[in-house]
C-alpha atoms as a PDB file:
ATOM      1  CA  UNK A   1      32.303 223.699 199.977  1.00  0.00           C
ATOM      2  CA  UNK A   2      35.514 224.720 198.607  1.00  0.00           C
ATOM      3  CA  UNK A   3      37.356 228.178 197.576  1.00  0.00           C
ATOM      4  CA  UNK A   4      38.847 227.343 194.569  1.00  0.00           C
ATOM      5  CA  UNK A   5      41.482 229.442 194.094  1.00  0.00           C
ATOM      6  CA  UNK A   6      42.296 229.263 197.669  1.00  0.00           C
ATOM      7  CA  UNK A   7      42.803 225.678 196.802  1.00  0.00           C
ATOM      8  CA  UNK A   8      44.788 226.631 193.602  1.00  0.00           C
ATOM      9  CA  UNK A   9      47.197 228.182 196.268  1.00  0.00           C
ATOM     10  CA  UNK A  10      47.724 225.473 198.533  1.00  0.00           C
ATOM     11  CA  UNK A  11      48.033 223.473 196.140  1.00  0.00           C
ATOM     12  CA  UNK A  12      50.563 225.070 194.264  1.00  0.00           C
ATOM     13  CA  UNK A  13      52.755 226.159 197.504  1.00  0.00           C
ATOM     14  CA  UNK A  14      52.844 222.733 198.641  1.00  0.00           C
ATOM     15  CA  UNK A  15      50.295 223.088 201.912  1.00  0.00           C
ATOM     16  CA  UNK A  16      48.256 220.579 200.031  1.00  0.00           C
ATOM     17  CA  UNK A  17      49.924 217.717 198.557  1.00  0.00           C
ATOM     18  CA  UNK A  18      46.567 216.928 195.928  1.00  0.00           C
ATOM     19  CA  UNK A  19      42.975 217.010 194.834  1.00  0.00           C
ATOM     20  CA  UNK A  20      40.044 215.435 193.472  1.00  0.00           C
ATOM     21  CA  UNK A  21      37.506 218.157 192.335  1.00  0.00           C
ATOM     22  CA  UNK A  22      33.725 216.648 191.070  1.00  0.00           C
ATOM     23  CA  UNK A  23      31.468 219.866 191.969  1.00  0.00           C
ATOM     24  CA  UNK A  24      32.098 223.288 190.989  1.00  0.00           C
ATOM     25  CA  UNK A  25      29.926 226.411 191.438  1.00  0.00           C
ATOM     26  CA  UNK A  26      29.596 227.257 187.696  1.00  0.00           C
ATOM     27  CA  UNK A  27      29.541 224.112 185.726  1.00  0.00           C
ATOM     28  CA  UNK A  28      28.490 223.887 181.889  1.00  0.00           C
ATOM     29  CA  UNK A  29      25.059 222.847 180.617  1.00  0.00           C
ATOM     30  CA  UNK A  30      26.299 220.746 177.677  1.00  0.00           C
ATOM     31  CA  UNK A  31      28.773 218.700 176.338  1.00  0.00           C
ATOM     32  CA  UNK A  32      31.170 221.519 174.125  1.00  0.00           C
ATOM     33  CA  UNK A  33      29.919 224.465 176.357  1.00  0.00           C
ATOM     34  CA  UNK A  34      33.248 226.484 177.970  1.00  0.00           C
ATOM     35  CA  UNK A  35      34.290 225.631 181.316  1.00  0.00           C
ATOM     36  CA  UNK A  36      36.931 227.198 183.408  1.00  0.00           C
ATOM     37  CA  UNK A  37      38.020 227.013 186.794  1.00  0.00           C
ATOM     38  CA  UNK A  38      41.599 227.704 188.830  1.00  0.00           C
ATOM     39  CA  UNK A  39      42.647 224.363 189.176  1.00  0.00           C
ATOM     40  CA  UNK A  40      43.210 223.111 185.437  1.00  0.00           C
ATOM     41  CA  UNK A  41      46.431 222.588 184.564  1.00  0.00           C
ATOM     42  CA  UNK A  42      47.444 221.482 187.910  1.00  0.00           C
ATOM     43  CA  UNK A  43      49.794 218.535 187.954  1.00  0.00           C
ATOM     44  CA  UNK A  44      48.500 217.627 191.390  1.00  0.00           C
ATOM     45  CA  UNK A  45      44.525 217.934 191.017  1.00  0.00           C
ATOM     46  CA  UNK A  46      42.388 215.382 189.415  1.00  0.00           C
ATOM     47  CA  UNK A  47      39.018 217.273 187.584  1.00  0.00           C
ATOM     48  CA  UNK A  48      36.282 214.817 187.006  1.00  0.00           C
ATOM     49  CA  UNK A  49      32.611 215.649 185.755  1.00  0.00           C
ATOM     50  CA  UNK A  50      30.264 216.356 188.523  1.00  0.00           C
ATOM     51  CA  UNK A  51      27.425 214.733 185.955  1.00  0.00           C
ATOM     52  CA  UNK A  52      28.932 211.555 184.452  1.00  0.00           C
ATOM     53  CA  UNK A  53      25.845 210.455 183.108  1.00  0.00           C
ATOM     54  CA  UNK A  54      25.627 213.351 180.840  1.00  0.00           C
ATOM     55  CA  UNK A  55      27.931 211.347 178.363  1.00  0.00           C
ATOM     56  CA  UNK A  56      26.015 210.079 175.363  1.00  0.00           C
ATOM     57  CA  UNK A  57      27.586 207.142 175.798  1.00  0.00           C
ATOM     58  CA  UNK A  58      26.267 207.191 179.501  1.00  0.00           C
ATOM     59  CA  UNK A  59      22.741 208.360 178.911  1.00  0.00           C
ATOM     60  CA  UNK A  60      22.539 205.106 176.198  1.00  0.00           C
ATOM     61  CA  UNK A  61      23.431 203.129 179.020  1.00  0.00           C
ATOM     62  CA  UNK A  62      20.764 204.174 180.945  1.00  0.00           C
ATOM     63  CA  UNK A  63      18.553 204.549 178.301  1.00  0.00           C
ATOM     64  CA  UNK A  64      18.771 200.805 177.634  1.00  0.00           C
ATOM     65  CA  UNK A  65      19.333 199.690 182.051  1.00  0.00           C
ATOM     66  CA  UNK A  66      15.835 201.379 182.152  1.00  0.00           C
ATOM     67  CA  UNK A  67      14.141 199.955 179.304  1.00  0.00           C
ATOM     68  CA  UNK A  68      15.208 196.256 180.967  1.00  0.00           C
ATOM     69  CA  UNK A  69      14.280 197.230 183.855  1.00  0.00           C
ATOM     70  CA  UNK A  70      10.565 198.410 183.042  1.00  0.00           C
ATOM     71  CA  UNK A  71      10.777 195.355 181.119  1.00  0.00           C
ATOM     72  CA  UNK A  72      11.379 193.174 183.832  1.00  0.00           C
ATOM     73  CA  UNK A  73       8.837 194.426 186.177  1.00  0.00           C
ATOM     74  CA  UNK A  74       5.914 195.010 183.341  1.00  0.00           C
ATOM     75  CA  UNK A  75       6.632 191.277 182.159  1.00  0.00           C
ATOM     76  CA  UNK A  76       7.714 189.392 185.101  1.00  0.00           C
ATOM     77  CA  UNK A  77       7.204 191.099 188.750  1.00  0.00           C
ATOM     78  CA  UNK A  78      11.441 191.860 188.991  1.00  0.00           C
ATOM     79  CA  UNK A  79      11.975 194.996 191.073  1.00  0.00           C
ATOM     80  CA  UNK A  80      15.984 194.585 191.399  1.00  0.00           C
ATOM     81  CA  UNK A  81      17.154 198.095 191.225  1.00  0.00           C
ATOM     82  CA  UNK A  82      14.283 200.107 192.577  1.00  0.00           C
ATOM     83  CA  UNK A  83      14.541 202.676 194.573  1.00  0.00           C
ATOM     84  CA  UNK A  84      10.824 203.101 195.997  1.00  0.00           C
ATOM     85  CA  UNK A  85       9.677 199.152 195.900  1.00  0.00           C
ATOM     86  CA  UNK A  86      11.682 196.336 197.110  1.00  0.00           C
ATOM     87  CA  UNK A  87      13.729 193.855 195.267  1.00  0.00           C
ATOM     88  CA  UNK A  88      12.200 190.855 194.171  1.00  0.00           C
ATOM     89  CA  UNK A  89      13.650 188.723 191.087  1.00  0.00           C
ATOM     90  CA  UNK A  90      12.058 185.579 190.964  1.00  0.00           C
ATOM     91  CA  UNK A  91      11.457 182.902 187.909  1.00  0.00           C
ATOM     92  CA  UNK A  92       8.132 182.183 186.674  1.00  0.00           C
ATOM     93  CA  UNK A  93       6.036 178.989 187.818  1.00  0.00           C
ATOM     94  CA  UNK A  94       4.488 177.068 185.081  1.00  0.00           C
ATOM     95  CA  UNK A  95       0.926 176.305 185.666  1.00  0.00           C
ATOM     96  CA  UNK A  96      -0.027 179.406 187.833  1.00  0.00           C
ATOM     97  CA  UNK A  97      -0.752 183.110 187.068  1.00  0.00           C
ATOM     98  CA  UNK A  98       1.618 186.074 188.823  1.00  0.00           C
ATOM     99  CA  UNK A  99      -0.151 188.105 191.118  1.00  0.00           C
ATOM    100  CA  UNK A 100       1.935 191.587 192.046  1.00  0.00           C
ATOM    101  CA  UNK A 101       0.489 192.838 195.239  1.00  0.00           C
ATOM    102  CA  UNK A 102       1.615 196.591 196.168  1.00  0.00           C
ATOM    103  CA  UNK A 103       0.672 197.547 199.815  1.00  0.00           C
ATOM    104  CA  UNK A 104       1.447 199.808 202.631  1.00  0.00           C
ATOM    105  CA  UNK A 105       3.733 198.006 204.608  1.00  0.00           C
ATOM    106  CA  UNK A 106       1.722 197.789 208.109  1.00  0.00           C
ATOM    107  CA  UNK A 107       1.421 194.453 210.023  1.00  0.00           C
ATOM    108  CA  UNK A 108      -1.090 192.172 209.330  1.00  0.00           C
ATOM    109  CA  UNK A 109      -1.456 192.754 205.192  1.00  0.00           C
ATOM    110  CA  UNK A 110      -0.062 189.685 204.572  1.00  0.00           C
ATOM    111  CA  UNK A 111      -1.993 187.512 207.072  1.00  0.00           C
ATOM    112  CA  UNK A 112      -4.908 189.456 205.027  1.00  0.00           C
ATOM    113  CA  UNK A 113      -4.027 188.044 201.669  1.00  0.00           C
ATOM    114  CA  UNK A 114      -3.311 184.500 202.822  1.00  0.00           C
ATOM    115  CA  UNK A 115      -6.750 185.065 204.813  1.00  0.00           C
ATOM    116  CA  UNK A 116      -8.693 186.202 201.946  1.00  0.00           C
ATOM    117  CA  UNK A 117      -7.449 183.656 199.361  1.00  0.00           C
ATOM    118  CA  UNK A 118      -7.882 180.686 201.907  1.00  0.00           C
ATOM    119  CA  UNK A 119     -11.214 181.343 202.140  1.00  0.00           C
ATOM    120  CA  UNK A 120     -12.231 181.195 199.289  1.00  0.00           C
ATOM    121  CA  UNK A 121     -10.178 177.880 198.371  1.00  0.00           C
ATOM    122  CA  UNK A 122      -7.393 179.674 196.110  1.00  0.00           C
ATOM    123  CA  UNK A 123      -4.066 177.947 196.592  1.00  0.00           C
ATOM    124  CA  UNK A 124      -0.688 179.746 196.853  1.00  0.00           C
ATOM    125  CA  UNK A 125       1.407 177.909 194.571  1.00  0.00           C
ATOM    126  CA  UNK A 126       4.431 180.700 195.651  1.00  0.00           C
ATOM    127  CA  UNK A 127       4.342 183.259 197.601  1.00  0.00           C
ATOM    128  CA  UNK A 128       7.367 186.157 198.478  1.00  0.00           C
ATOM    129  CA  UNK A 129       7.103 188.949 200.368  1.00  0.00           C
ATOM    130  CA  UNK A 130       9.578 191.801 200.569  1.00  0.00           C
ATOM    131  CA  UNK A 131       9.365 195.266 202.422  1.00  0.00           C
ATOM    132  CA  UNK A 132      11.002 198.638 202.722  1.00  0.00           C
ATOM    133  CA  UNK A 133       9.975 201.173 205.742  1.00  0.00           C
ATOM    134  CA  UNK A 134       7.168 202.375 203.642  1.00  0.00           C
ATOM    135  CA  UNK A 135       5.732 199.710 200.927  1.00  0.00           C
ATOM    136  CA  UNK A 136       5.383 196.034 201.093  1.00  0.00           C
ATOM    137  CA  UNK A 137       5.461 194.213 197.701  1.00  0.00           C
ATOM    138  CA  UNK A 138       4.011 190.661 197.623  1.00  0.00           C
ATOM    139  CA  UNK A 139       4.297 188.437 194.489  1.00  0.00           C
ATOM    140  CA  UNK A 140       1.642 185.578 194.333  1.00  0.00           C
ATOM    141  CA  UNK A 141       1.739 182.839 192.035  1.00  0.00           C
ATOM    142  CA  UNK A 142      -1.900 180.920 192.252  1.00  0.00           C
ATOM    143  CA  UNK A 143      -3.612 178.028 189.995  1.00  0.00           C
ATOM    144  CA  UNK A 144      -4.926 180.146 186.448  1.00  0.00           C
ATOM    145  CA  UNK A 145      -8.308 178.937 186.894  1.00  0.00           C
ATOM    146  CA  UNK A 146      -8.451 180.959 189.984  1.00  0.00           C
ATOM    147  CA  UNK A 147      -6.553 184.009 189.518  1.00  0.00           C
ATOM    148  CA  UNK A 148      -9.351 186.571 188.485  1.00  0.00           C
ATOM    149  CA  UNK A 149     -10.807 185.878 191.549  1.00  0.00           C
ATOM    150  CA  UNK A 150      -7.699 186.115 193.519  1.00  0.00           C
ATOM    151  CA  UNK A 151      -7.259 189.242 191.821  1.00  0.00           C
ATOM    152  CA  UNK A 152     -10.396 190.956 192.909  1.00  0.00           C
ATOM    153  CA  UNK A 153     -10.034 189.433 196.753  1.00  0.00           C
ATOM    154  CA  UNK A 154      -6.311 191.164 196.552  1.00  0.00           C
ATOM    155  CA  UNK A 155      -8.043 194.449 195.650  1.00  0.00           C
ATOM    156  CA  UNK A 156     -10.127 194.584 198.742  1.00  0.00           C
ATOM    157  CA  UNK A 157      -7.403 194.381 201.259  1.00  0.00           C
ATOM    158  CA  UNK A 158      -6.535 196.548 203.373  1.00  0.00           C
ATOM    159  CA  UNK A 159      -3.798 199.033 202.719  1.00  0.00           C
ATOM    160  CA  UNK A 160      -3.353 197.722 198.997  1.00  0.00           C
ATOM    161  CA  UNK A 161      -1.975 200.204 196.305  1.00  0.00           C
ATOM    162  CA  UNK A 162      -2.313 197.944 193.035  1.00  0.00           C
ATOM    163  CA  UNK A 163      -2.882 194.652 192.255  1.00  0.00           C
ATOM    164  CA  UNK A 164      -1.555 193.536 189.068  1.00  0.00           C
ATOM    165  CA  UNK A 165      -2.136 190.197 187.365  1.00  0.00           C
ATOM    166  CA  UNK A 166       1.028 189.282 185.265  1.00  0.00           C
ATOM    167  CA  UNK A 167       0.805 186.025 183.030  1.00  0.00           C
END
């Protein structure tokens, strides 16, 4: 937190040599709205947005990062850039289906699955498992004439949040 016109002050006595400013306490809702604060015009300060991606340039940007990245995951199991699953980015096998497996990451899920699919003779062509403190994301590619039923083992185990066949 920061006075700002104590800061103007300093600044312009000399007791502070410079500044970067990105929050303020009043700050405008949209691009062309007035904004004023004691430290424009300051040869010393440096003013920068406290909302960067409020550009339109910026919120295209985003508009189009998101779009690849739902893209991405809907199409091909890639989580790079997610915040609540872990990153996973791997190419796609030829001759297999993609499983997505989304669990609650406790020990043992994954001995589960491999459990489950052994059983009942279903091959792991690839397997990868990433985890964050709270979910565990496994991505399964298996032979395509057994992938329904690998689906609907996945679904009973344990601690699962979605199963999602791919391709």
């Amino acid at each position: 937190m920061v006075d700002l016109k104590a800061l103007s002050e300093a600044l312009k006595e000399g007791a502070i040599a410079g500044a970067g400013i990105d929050v303020y306490p009043w700050e405008p809702e949209k691009n062309g709205d007035h904004f004023e604060t004691p430290l424009q015009g300051l040869p010393n300060v440096i003013l920068t947005p406290h909302i960067g991606g409020s550009t339109e340039e910026a919120q295209q940007n985003i508009g189009e990062d998101v779009s690849i990245k739902l893209f991405q995951y809907l199409e091909r199991g890639i989580t790079n850039g997610s915040h609540t699953v872990p990153a996973i980015g791997l190419p796609p096998v030829d001759g297999a289906h993609r499983i997505l497996h989304v669990h609650r990451n406790v020990p043992g899920v994954l001995s589960a699955i491999n459990t489950a699919l052994s059983k009942n003779n279903i091959n792991i062509v690839g397997q990868y498992l990433k985890t964050n403190e709270e979910i565990g994301y496994v991505v399964l590619d298996v032979d395509k004439k057994l992938s329904k039923r690998a689906v609907e083992l996945l679904k009973e185990v344990k601690e699962t949040i979605k199963v999602r066949m791919l391709y």
